[in-house]
Protein backbone atom coordinates (compact mmCIF):
# COMPACT_ATOMS: atom_id res chain seq x y z
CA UNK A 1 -229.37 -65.70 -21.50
CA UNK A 2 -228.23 -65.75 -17.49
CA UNK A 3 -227.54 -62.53 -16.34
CA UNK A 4 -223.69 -62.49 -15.14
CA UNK A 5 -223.42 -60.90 -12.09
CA UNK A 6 -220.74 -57.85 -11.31
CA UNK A 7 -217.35 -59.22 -10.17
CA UNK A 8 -218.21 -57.71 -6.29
CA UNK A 9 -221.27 -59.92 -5.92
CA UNK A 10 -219.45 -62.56 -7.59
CA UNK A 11 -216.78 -61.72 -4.62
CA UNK A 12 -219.07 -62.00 -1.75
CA UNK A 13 -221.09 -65.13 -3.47
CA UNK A 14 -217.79 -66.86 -3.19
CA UNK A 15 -216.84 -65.47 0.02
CA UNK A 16 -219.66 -67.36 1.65
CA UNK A 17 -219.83 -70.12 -0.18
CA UNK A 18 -216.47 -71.35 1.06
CA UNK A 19 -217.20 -70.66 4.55
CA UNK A 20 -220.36 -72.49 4.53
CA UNK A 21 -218.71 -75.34 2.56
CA UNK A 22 -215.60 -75.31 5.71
CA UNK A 23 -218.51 -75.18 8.15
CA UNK A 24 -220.19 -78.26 6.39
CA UNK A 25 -217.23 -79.93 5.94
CA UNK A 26 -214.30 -78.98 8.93
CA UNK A 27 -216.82 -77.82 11.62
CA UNK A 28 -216.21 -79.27 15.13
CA UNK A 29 -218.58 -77.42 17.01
CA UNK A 30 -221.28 -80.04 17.90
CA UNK A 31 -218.85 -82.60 18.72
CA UNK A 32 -216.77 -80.54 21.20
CA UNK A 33 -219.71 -78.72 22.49
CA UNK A 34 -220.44 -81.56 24.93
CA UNK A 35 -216.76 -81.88 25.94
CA UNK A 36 -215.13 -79.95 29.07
CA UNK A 37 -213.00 -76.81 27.62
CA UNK A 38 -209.26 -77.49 28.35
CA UNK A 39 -207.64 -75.16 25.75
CA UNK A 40 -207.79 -71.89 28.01
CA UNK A 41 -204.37 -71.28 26.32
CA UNK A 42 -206.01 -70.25 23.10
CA UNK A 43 -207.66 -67.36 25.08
CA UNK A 44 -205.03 -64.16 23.54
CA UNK A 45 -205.84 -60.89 21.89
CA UNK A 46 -203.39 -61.67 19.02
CA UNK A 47 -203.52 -57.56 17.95
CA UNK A 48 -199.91 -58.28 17.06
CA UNK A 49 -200.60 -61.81 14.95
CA UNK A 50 -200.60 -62.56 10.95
CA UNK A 51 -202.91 -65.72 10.71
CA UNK A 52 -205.42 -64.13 12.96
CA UNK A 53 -206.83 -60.69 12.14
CA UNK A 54 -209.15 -59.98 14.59
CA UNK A 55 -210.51 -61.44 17.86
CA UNK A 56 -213.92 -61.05 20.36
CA UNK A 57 -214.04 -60.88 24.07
CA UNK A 58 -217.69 -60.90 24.94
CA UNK A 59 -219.31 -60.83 28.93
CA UNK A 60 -223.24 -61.00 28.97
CA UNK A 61 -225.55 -60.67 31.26
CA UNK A 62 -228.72 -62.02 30.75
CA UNK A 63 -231.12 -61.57 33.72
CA UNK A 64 -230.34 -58.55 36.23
CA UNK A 65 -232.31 -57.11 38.53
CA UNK A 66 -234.54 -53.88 37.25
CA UNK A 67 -234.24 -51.72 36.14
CA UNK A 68 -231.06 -52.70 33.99
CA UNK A 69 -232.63 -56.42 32.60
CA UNK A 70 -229.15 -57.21 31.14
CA UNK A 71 -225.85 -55.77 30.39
CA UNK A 72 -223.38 -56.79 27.20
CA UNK A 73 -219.96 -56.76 26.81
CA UNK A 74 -219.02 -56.89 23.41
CA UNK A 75 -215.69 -56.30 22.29
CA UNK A 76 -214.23 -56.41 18.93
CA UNK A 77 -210.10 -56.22 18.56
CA UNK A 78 -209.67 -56.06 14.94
CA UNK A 79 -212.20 -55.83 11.47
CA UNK A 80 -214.02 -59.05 10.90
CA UNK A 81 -214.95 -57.78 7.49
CA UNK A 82 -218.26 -59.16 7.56
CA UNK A 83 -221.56 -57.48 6.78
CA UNK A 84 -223.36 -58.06 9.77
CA UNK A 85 -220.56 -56.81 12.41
CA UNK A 86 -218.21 -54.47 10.95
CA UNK A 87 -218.72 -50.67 12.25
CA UNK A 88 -217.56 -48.90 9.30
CA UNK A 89 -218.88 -45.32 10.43
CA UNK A 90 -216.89 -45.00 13.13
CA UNK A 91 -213.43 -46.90 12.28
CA UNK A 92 -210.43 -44.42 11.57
CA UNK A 93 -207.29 -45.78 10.13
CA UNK A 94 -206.40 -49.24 9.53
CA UNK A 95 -209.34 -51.47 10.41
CA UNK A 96 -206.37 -54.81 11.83
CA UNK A 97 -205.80 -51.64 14.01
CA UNK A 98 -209.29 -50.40 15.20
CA UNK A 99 -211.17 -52.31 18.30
CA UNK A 100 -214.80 -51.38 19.19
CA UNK A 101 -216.99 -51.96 22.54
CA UNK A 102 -220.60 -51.53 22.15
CA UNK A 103 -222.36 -52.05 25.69
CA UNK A 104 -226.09 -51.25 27.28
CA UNK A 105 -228.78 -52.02 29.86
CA UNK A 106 -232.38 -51.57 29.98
CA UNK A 107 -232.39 -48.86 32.15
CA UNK A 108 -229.31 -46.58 30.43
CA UNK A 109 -230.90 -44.61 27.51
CA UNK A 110 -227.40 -43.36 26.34
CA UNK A 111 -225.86 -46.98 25.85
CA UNK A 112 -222.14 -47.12 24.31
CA UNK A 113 -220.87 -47.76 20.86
CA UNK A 114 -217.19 -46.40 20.46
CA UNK A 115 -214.06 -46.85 18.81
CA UNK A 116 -210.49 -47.03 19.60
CA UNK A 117 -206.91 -47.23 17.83
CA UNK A 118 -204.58 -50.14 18.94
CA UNK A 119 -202.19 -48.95 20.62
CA UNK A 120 -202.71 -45.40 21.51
CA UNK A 121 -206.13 -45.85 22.92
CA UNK A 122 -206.12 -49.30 24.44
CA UNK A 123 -204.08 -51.01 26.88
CA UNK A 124 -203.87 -54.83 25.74
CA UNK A 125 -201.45 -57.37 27.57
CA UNK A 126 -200.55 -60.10 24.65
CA UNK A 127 -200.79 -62.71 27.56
CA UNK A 128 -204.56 -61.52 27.65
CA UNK A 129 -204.42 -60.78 31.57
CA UNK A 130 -205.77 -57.27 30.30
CA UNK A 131 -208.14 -55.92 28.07
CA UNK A 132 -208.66 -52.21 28.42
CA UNK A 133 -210.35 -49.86 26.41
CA UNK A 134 -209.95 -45.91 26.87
CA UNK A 135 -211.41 -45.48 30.34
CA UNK A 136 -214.86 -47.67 29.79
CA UNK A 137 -214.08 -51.50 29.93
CA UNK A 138 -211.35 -53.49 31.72
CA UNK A 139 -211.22 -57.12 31.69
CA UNK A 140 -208.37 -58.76 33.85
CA UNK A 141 -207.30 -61.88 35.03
CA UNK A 142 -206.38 -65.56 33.85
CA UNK A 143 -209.39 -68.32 33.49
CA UNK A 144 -211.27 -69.33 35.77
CA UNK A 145 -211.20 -65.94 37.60
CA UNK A 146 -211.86 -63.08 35.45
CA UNK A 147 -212.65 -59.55 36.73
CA UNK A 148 -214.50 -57.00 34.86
CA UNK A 149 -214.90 -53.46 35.18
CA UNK A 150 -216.65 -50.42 33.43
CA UNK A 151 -217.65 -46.88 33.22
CA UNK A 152 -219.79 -44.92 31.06
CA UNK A 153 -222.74 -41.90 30.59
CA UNK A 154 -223.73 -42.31 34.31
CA UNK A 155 -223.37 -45.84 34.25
CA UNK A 156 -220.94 -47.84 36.34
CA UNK A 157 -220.05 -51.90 37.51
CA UNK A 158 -218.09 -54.16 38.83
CA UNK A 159 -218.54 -58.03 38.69
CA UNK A 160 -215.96 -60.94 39.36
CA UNK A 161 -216.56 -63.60 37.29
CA UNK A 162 -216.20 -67.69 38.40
CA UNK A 163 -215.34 -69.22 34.87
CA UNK A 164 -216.16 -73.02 34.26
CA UNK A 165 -215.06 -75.48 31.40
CA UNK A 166 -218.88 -76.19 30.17
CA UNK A 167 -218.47 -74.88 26.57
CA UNK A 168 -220.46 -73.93 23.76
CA UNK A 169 -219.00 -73.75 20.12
CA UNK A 170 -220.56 -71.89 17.53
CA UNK A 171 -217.70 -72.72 15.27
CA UNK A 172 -214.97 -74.40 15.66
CA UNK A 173 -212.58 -74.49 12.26
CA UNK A 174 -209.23 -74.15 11.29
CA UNK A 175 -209.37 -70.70 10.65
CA UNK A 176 -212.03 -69.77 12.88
CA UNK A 177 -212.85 -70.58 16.49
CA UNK A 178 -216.00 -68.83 18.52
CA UNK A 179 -217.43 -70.20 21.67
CA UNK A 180 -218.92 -69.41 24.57
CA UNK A 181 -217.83 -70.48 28.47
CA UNK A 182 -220.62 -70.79 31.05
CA UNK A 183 -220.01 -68.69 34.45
CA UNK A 184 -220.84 -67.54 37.78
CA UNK A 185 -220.67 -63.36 38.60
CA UNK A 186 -221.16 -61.15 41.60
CA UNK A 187 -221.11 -57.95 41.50
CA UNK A 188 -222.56 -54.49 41.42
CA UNK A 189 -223.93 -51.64 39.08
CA UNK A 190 -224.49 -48.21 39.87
CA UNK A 191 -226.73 -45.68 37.99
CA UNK A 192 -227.90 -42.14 38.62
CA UNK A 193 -227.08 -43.11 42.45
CA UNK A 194 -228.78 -46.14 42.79
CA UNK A 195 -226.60 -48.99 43.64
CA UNK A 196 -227.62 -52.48 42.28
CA UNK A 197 -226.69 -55.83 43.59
CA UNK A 198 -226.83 -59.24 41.59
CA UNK A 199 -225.04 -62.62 40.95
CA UNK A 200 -226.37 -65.04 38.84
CA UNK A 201 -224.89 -66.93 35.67
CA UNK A 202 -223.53 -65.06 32.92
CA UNK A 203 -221.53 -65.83 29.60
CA UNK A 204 -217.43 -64.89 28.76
CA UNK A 205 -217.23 -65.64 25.19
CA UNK A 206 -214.06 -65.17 23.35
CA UNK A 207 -213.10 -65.67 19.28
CA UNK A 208 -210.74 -65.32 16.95
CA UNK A 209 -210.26 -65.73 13.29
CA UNK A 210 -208.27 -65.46 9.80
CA UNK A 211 -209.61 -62.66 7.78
CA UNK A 212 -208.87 -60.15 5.03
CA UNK A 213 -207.21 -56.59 7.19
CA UNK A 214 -203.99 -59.12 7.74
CA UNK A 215 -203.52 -57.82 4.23
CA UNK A 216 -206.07 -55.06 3.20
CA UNK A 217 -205.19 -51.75 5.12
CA UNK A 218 -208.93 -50.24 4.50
CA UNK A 219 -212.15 -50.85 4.68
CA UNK A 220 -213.62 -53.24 2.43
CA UNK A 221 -216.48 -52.34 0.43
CA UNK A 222 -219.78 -54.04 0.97
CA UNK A 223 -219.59 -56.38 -2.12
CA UNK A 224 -216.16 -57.60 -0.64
CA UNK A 225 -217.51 -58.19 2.98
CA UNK A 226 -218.60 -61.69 3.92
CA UNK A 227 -221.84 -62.04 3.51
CA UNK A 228 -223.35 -62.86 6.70
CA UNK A 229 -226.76 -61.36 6.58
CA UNK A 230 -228.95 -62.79 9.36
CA UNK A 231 -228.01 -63.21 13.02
CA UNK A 232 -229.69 -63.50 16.57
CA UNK A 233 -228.24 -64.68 19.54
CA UNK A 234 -230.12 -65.42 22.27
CA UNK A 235 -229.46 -65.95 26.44
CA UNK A 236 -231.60 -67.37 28.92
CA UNK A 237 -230.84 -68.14 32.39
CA UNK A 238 -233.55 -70.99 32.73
CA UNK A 239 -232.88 -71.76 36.46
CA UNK A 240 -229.96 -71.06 38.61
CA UNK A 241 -227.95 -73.54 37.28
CA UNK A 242 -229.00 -73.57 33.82
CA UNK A 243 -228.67 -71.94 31.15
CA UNK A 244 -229.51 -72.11 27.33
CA UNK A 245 -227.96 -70.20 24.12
CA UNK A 246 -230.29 -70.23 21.22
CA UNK A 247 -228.29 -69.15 17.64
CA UNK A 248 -229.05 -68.64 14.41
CA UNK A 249 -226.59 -67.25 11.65
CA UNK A 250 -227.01 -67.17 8.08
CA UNK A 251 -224.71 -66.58 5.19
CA UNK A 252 -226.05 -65.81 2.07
CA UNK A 253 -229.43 -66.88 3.34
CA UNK A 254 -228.63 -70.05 4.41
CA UNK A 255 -227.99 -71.23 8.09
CA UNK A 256 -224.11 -71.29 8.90
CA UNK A 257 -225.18 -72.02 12.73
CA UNK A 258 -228.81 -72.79 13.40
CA UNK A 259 -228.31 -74.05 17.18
CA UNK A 260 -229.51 -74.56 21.34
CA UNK A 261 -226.78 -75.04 23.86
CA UNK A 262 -227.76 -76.11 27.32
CA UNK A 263 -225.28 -75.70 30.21
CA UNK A 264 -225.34 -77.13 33.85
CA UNK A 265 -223.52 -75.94 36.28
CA UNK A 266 -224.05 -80.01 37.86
CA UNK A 267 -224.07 -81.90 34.76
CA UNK A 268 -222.63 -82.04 30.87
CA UNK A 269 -224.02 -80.08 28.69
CA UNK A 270 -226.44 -80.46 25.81
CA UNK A 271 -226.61 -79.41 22.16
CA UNK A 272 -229.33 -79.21 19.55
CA UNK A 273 -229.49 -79.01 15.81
CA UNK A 274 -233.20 -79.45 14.83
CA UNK A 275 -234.45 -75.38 15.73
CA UNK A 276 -236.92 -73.48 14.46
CA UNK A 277 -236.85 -69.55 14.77
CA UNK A 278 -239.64 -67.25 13.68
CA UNK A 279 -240.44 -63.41 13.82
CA UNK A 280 -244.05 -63.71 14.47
CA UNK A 281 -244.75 -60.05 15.11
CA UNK A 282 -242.76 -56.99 13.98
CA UNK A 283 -242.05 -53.80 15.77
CA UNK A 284 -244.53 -50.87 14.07
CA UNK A 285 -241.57 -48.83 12.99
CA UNK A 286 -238.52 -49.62 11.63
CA UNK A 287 -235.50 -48.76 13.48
CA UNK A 288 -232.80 -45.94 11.44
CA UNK A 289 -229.22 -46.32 12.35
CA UNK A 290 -226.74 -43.52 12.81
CA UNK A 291 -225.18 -44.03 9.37
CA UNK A 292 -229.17 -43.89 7.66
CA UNK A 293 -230.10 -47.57 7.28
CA UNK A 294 -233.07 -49.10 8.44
CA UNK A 295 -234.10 -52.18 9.87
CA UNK A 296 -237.12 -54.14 10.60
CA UNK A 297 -236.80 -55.79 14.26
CA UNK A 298 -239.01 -58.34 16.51
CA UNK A 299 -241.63 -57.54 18.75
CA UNK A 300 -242.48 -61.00 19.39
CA UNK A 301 -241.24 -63.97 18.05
CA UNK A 302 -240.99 -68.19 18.73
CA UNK A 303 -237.84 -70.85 19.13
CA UNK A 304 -238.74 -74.33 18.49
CA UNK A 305 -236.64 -77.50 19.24
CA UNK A 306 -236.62 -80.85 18.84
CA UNK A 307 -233.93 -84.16 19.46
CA UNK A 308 -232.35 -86.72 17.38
CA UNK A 309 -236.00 -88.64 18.03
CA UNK A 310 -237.87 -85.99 17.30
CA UNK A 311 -238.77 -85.14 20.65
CA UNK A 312 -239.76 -81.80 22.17
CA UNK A 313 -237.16 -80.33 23.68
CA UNK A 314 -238.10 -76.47 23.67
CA UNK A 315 -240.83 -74.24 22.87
CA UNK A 316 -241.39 -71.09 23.87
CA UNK A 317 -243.19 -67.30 22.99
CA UNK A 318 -240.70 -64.42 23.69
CA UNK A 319 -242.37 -60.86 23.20
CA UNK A 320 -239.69 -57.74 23.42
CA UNK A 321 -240.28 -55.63 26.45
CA UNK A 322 -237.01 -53.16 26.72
CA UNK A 323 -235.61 -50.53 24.03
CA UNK A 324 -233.44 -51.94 21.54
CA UNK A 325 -230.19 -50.61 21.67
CA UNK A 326 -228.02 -49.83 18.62
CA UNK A 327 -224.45 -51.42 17.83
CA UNK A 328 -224.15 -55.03 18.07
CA UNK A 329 -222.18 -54.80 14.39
CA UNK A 330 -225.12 -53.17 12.46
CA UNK A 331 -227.50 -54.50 14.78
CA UNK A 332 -229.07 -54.25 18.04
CA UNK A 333 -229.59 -56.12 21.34
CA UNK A 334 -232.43 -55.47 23.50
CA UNK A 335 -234.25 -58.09 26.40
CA UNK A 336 -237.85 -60.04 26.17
CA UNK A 337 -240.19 -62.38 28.78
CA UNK A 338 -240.97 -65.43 27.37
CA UNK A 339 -243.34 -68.34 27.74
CA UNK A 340 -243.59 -71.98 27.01
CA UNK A 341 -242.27 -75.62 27.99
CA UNK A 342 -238.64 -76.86 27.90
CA UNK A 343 -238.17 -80.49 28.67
CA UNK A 344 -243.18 -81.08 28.82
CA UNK A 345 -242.71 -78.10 32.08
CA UNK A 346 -243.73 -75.05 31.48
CA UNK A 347 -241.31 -72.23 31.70
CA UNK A 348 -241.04 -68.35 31.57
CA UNK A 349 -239.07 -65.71 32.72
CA UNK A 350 -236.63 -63.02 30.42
CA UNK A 351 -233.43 -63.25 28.14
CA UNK A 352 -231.08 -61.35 26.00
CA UNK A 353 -231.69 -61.12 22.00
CA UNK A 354 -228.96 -59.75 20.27
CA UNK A 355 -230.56 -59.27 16.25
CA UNK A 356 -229.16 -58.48 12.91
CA UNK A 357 -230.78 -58.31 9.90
CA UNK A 358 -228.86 -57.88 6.86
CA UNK A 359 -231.04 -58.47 3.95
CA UNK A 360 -233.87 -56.26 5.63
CA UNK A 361 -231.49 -53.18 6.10
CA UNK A 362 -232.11 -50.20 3.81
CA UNK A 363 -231.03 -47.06 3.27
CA UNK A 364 -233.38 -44.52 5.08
CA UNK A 365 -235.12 -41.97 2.82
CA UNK A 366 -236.63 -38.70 4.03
């Protein structure tokens, strides 16, 4: 006889199931990803909506000069209620309510991960012309000119942002629209005294989507969370004017987005469907959480890519060469070098991994 499973599992089985059916089925992503963005209008906060529950605002930083590697903005306005990115240890009250920032470099061994209460410790415009948390993160201004600001442990920048309309989805549904816009920053960090210059390319990254804290006033247990239990998300600023975003997200096990999005800043951009990621070497130890779970995480690993012909596109070796840093949901982000060829040249240089794994997360026994 089949074993039944409990009615949580059930929950969550169903949970993802219907999203991955939607993403099968309703998902734009691929076709718009090679079309100029012209909905900046979309762009709101929506802490006051009923459809949408909770939005991101996410600035990254992919290549800085050392010692910092990278810098992340990631900012969450509401509970997504989804295993791999709620924060449940530190959200007080009602979770439509709660926003979080998690943000770190290379070089700042105290990186960020806090919490706030809409509206008594956050100052959000509904227009989105401001985004301010407590006194860490501001992000002002209308697309395409976007200026960010932060403060934190000894840490401290400044960067204006040039915003263009080459746009990557990751989803694009009727209840749930994430994407990433390509831009150009200049600005400054400062740390322990030391003040460092850089401009470059970056990401500003924005989503927003239908969930369960419209209704539920807690947290959700596990069971009832959306099951998405794998997810990397990876940055590389190839050249100066191009730039690639390497994804893969799994619900239940299976890939929800499994994808590599090129961007020009002189030509349309390109997107790929046939990619192959592997963990070819794990770190020695695994990696405890503040709330006790564990994870195993990468020390080197490979991204594969192919076209429609079945043409190399991409391959490369990336090997992990900074601390990670806790709090991307219940994951981390860290930065590698990589080698290999894009496009029969042969490439290297360093990106951004942002990595959460679910399924390999225990609870840590003494």
């Amino acid at each position: 006889m089949k074993k039944q499973l409990p009615p949580t599992s059930l929950t969550s089985k169903i949970l993802g199931k219907g999203l991955l059916l939607a993403q099968g089925t309703l998902d734009k992503a691929v076709e718009y990803s090679t079309l100029p963005f012209s909905t900046p209008e979309i762009i709101r906060p929506r802490t006051q909506e009923k459809f949408y529950t909770w939005t991101h605002y996410g600035i990254f930083f992919p290549l800085l000069p050392e010692p910092h590697r990278y810098l992340n903005i990631m900012i969450l306005l509401g509970t997504p209620g989804a295993l791999a990115f709620d924060h449940d240890d530190i959200t007080v009250g009602d979770p439509r309510k709660s926003a979080t920032f998690f943000s770190s470099t290379a070089a700042v061994d105290e990186h960020l991960l806090k919490a706030y209460i809409m509206p008594e410790t956050a100052n959000i415009q509904e227009d989105g012309t401001l985004i301010e948390l407590g006194e860490e993160v501001s992000i002002q201004g209308t697309l395409p000119n976007i200026h960010l600001k932060g403060a934190y442990h000894g840490l401290s920048f400044e960067f204006d942002l040039d915003v263009t309309d080459q746009i990557s989805w990751f989803i694009k549904t009727p209840i749930y629209d994430h994407f990433s816009l390509l831009a150009r920053f200049k600005g400054q960090l400062e740390y322990r005294g030391t003040m460092t210059p850089a401009e470059g390319l970056c990401t500003y990254e924005y989503a927003r989507a239908t969930g369960a804290h419209g209704v539920v006033k807690k947290l959700l247990p596990e069971p009832y969370k959306l099951p998405l239990d794998f997810f990397t998300y990876q940055i590389i600023n190839l050249t100066e004017t191009t730039q690639l975003l390497l994804t893969k997200a799994d619900i239940l096990g299976q890939p929800a987005a499994y994808t590599l999005h090129v961007r020009h800043t002189d030509k349309p951009a390109e997107v790929y469907t046939d990619v192959e990621f592997k963990v070819t070497r794990y770190q020695p130890d695994r990696h405890v959480s503040p709330s006790g779970k564990n994870m195993r995480l990468p020390q080197q690993f490979s991204w594969s890519v192919q076209d429609n012909a079945g043409q190399k596109v991409l391959e490369i070796i990336a090997e992990i060469d900074s601390p990670y840093r806790y709090g991307h949901g219940v994951g981390y982000a860290s930065a590698y070098t990589y080698t290999g060829e894009y496009l029969d040249q042969p490439v290297q240089g360093r990106g951004y991994i942002e990595y959460v794994d679910v399924e390999d997360q225990k609870v840590f026994q003494k």
